[in-house]
N, C-alpha and C. Protein backbone atom coordinates (compact mmCIF):
# COMPACT_ATOMS: atom_id res chain seq x y z
N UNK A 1 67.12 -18.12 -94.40
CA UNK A 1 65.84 -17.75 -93.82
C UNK A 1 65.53 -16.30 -94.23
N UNK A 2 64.22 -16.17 -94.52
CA UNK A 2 63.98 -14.44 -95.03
C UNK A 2 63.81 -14.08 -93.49
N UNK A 3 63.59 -13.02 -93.67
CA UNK A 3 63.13 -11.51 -92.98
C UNK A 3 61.39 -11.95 -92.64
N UNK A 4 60.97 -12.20 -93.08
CA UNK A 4 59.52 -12.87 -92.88
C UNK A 4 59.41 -13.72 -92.02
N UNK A 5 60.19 -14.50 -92.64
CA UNK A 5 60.31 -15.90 -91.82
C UNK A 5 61.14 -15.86 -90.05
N UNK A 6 61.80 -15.09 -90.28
CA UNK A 6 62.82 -14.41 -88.87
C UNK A 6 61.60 -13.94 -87.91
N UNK A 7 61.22 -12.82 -88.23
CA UNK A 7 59.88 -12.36 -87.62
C UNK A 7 59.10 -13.07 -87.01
N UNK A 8 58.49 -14.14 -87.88
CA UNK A 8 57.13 -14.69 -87.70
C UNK A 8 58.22 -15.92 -86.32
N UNK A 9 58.93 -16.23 -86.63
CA UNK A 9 60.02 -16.82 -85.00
C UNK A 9 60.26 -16.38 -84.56
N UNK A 10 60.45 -15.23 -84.24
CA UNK A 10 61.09 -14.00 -83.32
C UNK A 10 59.38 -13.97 -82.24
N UNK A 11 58.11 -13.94 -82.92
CA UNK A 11 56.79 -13.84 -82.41
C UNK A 11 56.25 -15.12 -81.68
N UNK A 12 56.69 -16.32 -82.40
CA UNK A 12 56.49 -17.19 -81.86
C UNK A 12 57.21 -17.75 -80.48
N UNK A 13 58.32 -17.26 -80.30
CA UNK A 13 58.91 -17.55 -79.86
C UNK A 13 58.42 -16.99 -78.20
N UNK A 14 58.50 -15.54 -78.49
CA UNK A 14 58.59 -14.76 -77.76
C UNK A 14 57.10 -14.83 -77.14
N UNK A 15 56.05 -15.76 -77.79
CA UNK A 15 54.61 -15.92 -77.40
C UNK A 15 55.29 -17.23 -76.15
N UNK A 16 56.32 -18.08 -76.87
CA UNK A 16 55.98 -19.04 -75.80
C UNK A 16 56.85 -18.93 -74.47
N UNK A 17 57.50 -18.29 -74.40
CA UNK A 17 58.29 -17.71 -73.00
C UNK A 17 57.78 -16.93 -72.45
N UNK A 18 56.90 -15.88 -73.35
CA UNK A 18 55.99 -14.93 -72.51
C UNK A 18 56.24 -13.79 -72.47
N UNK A 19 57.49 -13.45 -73.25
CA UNK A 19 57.68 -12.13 -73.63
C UNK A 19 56.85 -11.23 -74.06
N UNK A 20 56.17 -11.83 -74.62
CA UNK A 20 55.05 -10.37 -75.70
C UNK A 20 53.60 -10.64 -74.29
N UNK A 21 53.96 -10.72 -73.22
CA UNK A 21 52.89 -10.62 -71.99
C UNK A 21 53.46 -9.45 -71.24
N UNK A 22 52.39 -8.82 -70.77
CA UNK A 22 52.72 -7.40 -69.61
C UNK A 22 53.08 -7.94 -68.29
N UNK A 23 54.06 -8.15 -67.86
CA UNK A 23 54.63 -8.28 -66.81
C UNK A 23 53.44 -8.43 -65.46
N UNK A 24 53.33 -9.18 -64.53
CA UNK A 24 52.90 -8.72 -63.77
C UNK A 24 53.28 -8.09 -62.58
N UNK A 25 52.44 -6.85 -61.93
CA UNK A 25 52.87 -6.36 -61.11
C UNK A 25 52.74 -6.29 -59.42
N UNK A 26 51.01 -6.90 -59.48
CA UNK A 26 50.56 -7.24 -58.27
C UNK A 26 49.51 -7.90 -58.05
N UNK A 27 49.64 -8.79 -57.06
CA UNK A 27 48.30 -9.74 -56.98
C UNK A 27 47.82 -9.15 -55.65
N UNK A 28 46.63 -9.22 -55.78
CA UNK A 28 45.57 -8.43 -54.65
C UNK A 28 45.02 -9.66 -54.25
N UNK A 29 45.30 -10.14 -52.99
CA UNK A 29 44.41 -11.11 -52.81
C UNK A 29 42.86 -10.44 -52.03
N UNK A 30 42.67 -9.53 -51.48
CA UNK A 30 41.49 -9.24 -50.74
C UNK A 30 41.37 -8.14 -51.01
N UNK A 31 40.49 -7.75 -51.19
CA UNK A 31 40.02 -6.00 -52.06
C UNK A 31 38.49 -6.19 -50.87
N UNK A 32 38.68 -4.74 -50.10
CA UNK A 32 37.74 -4.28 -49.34
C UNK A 32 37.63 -3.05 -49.07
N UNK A 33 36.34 -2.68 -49.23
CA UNK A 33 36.07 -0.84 -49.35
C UNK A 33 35.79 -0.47 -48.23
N UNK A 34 36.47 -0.43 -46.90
CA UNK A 34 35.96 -0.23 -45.39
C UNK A 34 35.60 1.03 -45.53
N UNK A 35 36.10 2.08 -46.15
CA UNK A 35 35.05 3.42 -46.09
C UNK A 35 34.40 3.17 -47.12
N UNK A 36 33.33 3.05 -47.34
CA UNK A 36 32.44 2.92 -48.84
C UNK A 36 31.01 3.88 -47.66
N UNK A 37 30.61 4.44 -48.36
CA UNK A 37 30.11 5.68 -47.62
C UNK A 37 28.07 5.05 -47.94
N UNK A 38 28.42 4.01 -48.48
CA UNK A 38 27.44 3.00 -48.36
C UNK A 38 26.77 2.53 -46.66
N UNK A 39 28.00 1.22 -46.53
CA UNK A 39 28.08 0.71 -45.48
C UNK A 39 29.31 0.95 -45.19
N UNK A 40 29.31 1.54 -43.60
CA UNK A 40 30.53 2.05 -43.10
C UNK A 40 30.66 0.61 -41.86
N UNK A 41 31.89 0.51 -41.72
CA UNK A 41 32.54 -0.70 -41.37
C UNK A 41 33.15 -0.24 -40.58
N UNK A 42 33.50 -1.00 -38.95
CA UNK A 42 34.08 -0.24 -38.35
C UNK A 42 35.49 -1.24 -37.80
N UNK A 43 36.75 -0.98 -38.58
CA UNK A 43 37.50 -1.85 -38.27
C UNK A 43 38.57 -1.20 -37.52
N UNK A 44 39.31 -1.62 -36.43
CA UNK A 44 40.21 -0.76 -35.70
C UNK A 44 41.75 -0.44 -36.48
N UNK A 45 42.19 0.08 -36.09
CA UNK A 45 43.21 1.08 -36.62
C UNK A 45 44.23 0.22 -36.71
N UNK A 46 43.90 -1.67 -36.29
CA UNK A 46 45.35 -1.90 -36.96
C UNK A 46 44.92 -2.78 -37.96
N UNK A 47 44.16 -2.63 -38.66
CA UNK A 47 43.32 -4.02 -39.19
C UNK A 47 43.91 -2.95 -41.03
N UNK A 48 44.17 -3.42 -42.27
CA UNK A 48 44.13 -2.98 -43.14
C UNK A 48 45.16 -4.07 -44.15
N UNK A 49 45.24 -3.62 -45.11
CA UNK A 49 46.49 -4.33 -46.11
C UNK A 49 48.02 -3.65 -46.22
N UNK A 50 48.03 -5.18 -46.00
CA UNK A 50 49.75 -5.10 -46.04
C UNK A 50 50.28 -4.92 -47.88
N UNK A 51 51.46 -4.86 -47.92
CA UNK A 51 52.39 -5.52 -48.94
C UNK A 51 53.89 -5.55 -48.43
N UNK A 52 54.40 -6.95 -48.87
CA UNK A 52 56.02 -7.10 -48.93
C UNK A 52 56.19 -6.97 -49.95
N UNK A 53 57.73 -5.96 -50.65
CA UNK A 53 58.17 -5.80 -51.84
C UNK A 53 59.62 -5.52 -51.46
N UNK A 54 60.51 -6.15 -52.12
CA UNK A 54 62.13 -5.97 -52.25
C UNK A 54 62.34 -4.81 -52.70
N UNK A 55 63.00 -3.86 -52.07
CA UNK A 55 64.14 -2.89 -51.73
C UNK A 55 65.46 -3.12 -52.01
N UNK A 56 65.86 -3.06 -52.59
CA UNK A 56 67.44 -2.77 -52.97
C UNK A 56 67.83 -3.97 -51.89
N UNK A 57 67.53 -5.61 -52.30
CA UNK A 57 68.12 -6.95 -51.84
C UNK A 57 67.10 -7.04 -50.51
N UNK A 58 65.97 -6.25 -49.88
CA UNK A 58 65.80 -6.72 -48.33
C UNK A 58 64.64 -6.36 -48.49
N UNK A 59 63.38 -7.46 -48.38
CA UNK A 59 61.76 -7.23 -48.29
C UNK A 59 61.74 -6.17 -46.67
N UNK A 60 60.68 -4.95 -47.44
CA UNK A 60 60.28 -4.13 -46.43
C UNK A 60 58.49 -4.24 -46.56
N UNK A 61 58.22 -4.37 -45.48
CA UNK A 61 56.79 -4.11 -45.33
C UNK A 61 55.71 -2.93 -45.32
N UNK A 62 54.95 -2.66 -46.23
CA UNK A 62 54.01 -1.66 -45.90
C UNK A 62 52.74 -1.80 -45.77
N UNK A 63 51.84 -1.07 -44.44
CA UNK A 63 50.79 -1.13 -44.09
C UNK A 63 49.90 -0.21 -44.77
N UNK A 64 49.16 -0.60 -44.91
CA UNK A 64 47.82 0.56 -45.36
C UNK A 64 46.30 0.71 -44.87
N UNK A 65 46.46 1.16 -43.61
CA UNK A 65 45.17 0.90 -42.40
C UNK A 65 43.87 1.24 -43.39
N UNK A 66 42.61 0.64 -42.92
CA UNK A 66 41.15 0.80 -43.31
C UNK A 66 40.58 1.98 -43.42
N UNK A 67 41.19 2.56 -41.89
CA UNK A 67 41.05 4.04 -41.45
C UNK A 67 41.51 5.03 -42.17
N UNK A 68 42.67 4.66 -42.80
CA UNK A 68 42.89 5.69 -43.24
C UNK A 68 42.49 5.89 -45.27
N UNK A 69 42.25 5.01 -45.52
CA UNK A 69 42.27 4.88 -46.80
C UNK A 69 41.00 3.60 -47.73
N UNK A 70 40.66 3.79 -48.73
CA UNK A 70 40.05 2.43 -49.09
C UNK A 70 41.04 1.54 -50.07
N UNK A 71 40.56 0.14 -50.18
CA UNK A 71 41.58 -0.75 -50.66
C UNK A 71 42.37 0.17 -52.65
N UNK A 72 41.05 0.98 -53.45
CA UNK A 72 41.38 1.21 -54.23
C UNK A 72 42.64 2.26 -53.99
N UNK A 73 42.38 2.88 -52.88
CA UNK A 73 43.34 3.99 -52.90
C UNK A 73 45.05 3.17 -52.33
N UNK A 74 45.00 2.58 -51.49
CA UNK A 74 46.12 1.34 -51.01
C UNK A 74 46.42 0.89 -52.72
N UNK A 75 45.40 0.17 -53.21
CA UNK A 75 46.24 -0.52 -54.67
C UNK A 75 47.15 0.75 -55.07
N UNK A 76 46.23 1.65 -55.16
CA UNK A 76 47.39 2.78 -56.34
C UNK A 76 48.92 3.11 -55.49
N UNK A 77 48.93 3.37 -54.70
CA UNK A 77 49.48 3.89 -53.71
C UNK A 77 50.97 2.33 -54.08
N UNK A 78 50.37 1.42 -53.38
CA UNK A 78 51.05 0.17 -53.30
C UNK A 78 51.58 -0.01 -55.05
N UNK A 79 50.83 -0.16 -56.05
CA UNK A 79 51.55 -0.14 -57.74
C UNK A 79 52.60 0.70 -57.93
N UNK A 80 51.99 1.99 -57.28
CA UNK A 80 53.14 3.07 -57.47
C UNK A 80 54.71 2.86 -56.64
N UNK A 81 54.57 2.18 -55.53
CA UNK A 81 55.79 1.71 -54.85
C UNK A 81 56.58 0.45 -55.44
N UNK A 82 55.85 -0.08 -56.16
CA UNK A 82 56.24 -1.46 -57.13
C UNK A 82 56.85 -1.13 -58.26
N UNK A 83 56.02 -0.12 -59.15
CA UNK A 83 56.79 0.74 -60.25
C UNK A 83 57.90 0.91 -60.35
N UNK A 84 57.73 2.27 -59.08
CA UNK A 84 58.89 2.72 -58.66
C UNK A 84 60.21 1.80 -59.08
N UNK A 85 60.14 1.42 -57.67
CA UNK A 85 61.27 -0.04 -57.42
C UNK A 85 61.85 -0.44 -58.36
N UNK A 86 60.80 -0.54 -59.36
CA UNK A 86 61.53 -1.52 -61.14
C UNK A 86 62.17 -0.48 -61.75
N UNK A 87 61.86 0.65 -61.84
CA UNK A 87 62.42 1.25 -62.42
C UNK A 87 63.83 2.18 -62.00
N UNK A 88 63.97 2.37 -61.01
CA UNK A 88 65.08 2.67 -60.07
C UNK A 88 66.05 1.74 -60.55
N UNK A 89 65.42 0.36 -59.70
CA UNK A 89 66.67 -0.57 -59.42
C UNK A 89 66.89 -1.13 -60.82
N UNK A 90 66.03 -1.37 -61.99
CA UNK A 90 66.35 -1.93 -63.37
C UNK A 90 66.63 -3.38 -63.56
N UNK A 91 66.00 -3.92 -63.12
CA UNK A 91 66.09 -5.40 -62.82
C UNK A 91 65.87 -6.20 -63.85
N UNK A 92 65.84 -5.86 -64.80
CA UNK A 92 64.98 -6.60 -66.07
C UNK A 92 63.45 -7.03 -66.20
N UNK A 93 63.82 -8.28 -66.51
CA UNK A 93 61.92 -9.63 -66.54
C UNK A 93 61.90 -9.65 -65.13
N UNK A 94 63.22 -10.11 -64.47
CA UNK A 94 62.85 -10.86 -63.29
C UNK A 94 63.00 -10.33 -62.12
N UNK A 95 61.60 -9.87 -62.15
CA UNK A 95 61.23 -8.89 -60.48
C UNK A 95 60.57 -9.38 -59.86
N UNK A 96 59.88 -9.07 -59.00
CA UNK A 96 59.03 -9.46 -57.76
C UNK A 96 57.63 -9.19 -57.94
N UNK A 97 56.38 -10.05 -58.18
CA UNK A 97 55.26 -9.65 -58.36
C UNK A 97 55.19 -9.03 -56.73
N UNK A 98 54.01 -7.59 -56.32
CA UNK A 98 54.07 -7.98 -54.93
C UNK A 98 52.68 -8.14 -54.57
N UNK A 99 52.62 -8.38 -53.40
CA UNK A 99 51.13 -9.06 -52.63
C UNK A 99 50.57 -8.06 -51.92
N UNK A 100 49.32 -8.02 -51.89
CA UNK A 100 48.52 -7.59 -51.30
C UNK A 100 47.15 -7.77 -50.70
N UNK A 101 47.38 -8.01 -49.43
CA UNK A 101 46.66 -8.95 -49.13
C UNK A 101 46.14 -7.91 -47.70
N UNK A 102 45.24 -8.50 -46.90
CA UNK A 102 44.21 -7.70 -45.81
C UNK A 102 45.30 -8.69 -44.37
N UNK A 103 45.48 -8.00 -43.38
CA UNK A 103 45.54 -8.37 -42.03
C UNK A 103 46.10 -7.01 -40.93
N UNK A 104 46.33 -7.34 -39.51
CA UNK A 104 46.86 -6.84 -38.85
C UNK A 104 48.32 -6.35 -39.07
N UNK A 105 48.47 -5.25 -38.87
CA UNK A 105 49.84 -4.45 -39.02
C UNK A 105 50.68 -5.20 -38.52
N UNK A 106 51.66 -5.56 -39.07
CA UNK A 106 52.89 -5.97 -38.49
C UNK A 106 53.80 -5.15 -38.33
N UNK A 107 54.28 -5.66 -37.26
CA UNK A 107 55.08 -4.77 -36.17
C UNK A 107 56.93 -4.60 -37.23
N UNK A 108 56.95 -3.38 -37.54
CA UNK A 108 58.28 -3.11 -37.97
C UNK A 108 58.06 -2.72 -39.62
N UNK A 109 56.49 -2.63 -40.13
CA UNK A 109 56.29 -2.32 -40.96
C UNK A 109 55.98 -0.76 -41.56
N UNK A 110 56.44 0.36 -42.25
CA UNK A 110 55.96 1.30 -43.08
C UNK A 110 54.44 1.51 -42.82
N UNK A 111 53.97 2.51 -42.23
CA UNK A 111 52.44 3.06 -41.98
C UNK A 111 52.15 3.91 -43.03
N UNK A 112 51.82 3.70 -43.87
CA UNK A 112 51.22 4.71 -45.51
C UNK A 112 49.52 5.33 -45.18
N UNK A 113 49.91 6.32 -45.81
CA UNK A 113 48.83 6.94 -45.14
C UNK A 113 48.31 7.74 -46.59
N UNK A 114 47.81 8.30 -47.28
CA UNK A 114 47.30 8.82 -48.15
C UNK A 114 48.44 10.15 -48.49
N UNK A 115 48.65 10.13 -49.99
CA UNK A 115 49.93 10.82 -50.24
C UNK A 115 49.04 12.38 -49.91
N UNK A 116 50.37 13.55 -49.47
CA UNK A 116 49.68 15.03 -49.26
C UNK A 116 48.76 15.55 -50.39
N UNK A 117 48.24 16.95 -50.18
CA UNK A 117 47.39 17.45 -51.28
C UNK A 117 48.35 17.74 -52.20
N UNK A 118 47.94 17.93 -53.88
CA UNK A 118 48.94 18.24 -54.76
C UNK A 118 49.98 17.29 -55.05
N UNK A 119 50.16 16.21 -54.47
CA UNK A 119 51.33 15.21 -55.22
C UNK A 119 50.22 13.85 -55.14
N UNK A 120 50.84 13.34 -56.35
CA UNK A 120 50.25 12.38 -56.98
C UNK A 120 51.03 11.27 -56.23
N UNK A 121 50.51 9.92 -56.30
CA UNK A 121 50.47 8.55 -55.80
C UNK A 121 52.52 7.98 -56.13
N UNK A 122 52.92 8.03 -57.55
CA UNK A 122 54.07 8.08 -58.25
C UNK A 122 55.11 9.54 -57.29
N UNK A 123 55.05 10.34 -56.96
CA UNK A 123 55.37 11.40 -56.61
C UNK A 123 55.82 10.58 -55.09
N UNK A 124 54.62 10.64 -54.49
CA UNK A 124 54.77 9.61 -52.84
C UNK A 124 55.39 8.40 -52.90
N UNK A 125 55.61 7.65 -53.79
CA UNK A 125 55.96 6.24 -53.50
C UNK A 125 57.76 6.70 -53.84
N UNK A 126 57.85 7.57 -54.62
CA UNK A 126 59.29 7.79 -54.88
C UNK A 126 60.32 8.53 -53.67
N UNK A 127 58.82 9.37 -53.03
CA UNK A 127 59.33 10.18 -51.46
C UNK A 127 59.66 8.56 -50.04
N UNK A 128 58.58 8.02 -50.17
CA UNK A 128 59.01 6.72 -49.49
C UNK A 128 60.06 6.17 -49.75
N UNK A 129 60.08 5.21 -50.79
CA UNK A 129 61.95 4.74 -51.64
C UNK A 129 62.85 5.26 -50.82
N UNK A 130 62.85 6.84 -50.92
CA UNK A 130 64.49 7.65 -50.47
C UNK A 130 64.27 7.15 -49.31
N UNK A 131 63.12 7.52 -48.24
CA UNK A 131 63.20 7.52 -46.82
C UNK A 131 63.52 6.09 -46.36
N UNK A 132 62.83 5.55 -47.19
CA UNK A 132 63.87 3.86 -46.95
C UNK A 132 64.98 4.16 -46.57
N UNK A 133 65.56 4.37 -47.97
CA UNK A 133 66.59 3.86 -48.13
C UNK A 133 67.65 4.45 -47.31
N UNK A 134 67.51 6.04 -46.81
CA UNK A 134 67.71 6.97 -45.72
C UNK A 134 68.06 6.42 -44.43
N UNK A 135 66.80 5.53 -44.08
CA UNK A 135 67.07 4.66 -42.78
C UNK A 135 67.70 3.23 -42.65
N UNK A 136 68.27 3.06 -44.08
CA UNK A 136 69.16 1.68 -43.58
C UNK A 136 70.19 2.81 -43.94
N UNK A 137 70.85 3.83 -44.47
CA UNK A 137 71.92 4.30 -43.87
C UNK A 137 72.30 4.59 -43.06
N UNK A 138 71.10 5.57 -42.26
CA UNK A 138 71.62 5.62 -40.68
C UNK A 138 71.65 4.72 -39.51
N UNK A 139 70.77 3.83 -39.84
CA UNK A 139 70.52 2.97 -39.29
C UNK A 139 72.31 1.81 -39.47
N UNK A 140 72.52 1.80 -40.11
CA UNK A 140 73.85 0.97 -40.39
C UNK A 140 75.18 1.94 -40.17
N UNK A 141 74.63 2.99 -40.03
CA UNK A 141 76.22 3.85 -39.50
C UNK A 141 75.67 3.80 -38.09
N UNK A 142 74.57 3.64 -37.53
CA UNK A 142 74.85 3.41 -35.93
C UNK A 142 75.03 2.34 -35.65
N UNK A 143 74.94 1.84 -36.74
CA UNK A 143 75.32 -0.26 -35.66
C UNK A 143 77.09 0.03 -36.19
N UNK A 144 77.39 0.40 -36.98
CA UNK A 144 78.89 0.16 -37.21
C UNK A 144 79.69 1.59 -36.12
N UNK A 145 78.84 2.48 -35.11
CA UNK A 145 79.28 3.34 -34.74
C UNK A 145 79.39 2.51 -33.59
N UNK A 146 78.48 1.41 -33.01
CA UNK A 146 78.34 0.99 -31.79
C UNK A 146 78.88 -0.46 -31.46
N UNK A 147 79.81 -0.51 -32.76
CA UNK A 147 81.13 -1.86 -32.66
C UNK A 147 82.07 -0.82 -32.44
C-alpha cells in the first residue's frame, strides 16, 4: 500500500467513527435572556439553569439563577467548567457531553454567580474545580473522623 493510499484510509476511516468531528461539549436545551433589558422578566431567585457534569467519578450540580446572570453568560461560565474538567482529568474521546437545561435549583447544588471583576470565565471555572474538590476532602476526613 503507498503512502497515498494509507492516508486517503487513515481519512476515511476516521470520517466514519467520527474522529475528524469536534467533540461535543454541551447541549443547551433552553436558552433564555431573563435580563434582556428589552423585556425584563421577573423570575424568582430560584428559577434559572442548571448543569450536571462529572467531577473526578461523581456528577456535581451547578445552578445559574436568572437573577443573577443571562443564559449567554451561564453558557460561558458552564463551557468553561466542562473544558476545564477535560482537560485536568484527560479522559480522552470519551467524556461527558453536559446539559443545560432551565429549572428550579436543586437542593445540594453549586450557586454560580458571575465570575469577579478582572478574571475571565476559564480563570473561575478552574477556582470552582479546586473548591470542589476541597470539599469532598474535608468533607470525607469528617465522615472518616466521625467512625
Amino acid at each position: 500500500m503507498t503512502i497515498k493510499g494509507l492516508k486517503s484510509d487513515i481519512r476515511r476511516l476516521a470520517s466514519r467513527i467520527g474522529a475528524d468531528e469536534e467533540p461535543i461539549t454541551m447541549v443547551t436545551i433552553t436558552v433564555l435572556d431573563a435580563n434582556s433589558a428589552t423585556c425584563s422578566m421577573d423570575f424568582p431567585d430560584m428559577v434559572g439553569h442548571t448543569l450536571s457534569y462529572r467531577i473526578t467519578g461523581h456528577y456535581e450540580t451547578f445552578f445559574f439563577p436568572f437573577t443573577e446572570m443571562t443564559s449567554e453568560q451561564a453558557e460561558e461560565i458552564a463551557h468553561a467548567i466542562i473544558t476545564h474538567t477535560r482537560q485536568v482529568e484527560r479522559l480522552g474521546r470519551l467524556f461527558p457531553a453536559g446539559i443545560l437545561d432551565m429549572t428550579l435549583e436543586p437542593s445540594g447544588s453549586h450557586r454560580v454567580a458571575l465570575p469577579p471583576p478582572n478574571t475571565t470565565a476559564k480563570e473561575y471555572a478552574a477556582e470552582m474545580y479546586r473548591q470542589i474538590l476541597e470539599s469532598r476532602i474535608s468533607s470525607t476526613s469528617v465522615s472518616e473522623a466521625i467512625q
